[in-house]
C-alpha atoms as a PDB file:
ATOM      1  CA  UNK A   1      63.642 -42.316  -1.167  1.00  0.00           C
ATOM      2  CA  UNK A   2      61.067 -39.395  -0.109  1.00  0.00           C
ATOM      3  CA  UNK A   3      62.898 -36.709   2.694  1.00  0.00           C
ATOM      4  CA  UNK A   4      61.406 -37.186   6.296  1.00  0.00           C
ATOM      5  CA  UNK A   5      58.489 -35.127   7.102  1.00  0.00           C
ATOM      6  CA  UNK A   6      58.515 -31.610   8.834  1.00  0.00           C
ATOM      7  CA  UNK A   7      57.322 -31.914  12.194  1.00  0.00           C
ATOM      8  CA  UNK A   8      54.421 -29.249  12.725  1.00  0.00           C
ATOM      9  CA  UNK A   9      53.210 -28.872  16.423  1.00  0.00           C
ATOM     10  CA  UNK A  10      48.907 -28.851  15.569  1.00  0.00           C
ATOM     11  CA  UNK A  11      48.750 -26.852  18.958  1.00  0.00           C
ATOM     12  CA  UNK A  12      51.247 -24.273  17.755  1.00  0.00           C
ATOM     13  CA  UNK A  13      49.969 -23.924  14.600  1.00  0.00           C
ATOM     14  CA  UNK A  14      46.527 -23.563  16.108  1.00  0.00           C
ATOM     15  CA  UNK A  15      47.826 -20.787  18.531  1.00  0.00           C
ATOM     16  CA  UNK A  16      49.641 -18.898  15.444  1.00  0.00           C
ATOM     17  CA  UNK A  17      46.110 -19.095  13.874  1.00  0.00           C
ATOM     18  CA  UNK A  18      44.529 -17.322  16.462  1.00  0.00           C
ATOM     19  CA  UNK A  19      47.627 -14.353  16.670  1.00  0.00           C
ATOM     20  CA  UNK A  20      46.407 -14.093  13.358  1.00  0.00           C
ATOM     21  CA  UNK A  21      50.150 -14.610  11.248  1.00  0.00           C
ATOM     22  CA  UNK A  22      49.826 -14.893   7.981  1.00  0.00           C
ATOM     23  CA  UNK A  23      50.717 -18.331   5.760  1.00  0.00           C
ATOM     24  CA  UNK A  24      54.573 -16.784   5.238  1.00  0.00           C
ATOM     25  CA  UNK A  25      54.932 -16.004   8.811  1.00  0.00           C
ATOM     26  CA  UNK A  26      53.438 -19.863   9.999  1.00  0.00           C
ATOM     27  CA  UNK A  27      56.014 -21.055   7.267  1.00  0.00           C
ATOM     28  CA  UNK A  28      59.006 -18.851   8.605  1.00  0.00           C
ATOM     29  CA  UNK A  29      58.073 -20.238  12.358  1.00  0.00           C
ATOM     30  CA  UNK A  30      57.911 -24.170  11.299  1.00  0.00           C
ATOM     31  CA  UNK A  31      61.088 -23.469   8.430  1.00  0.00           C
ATOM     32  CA  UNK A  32      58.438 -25.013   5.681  1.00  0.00           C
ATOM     33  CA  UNK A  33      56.985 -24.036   2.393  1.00  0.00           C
ATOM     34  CA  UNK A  34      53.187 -23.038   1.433  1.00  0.00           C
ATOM     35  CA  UNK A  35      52.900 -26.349  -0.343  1.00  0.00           C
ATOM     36  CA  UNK A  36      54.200 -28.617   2.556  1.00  0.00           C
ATOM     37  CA  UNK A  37      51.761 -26.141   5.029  1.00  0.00           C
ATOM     38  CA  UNK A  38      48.864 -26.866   2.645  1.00  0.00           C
ATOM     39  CA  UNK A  39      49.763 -30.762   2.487  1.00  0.00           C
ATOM     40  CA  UNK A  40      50.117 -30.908   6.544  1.00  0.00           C
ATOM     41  CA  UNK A  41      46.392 -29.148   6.678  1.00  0.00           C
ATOM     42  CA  UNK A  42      45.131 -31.882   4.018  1.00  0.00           C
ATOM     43  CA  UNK A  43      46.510 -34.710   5.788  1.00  0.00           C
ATOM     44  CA  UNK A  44      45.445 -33.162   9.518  1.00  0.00           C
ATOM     45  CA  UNK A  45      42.079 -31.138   8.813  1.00  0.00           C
ATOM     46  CA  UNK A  46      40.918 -32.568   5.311  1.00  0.00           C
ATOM     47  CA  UNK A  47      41.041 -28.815   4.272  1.00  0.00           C
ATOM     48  CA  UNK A  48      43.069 -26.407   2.740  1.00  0.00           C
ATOM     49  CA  UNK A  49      45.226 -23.880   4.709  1.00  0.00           C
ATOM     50  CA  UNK A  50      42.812 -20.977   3.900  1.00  0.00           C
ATOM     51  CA  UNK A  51      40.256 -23.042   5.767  1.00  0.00           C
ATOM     52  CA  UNK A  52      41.614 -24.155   8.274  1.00  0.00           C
ATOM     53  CA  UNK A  53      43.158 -20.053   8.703  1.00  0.00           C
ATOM     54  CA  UNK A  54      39.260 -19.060   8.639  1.00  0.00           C
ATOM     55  CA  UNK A  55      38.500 -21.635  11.364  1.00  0.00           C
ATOM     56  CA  UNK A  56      41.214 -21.149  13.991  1.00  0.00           C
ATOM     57  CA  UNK A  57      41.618 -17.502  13.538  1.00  0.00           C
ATOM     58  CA  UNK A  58      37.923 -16.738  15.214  1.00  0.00           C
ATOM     59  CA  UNK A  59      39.763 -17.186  18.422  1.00  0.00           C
ATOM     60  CA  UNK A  60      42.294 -14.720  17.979  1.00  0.00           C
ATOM     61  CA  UNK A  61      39.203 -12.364  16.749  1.00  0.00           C
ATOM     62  CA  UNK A  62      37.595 -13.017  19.927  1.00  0.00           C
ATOM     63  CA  UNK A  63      40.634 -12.855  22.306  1.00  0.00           C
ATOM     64  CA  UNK A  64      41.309  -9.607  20.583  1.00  0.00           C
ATOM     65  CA  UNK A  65      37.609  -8.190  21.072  1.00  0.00           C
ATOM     66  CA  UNK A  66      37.588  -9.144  24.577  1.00  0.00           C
ATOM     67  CA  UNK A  67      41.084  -7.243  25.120  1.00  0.00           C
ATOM     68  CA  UNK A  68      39.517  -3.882  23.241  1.00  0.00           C
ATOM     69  CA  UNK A  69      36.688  -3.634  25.786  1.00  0.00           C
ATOM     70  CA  UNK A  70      38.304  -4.500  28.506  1.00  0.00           C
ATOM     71  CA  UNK A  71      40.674  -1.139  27.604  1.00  0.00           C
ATOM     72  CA  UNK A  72      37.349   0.840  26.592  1.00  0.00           C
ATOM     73  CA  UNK A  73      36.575   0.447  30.017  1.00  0.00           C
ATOM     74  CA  UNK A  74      39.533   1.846  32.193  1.00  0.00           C
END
């Protein structure tokens, strides 16, 4: 009999994306491996961590941006 699977919160994971953590540090928040983070973005996106990374990180990038001129600024 297969072990239950991990609970991974897609909003979290999302948000983490966007902070910009790497895979180990997403793994070390949700107490999972690389392969059972790669097989959650498979059976969730249809894509591989990395792509889903490249997707949801564009956010952060943008948060970030918007944080830098907002200090250039003052």
């Amino acid at each position: 009999m297969a072990r239950p699977r991990k609970e991974i919160d897609q909003k979290q994971f999302e948000n983490l994306c966007g902070l910009q953590c790497t895979e180990e540090e997403i793994c070390g928040w949700f107490d999972i491996t690389d392969k059972t983070l790669n097989r959650w973005c498979k059976r969730v996106y249809n894509k591989s961590f990395s792509e889903v990374f490249r997707e949801k990180r564009s956010k952060g990038k943008i948060s970030l941006r918007r944080h830098q001129f907002q200090l250039a600024e003052k």
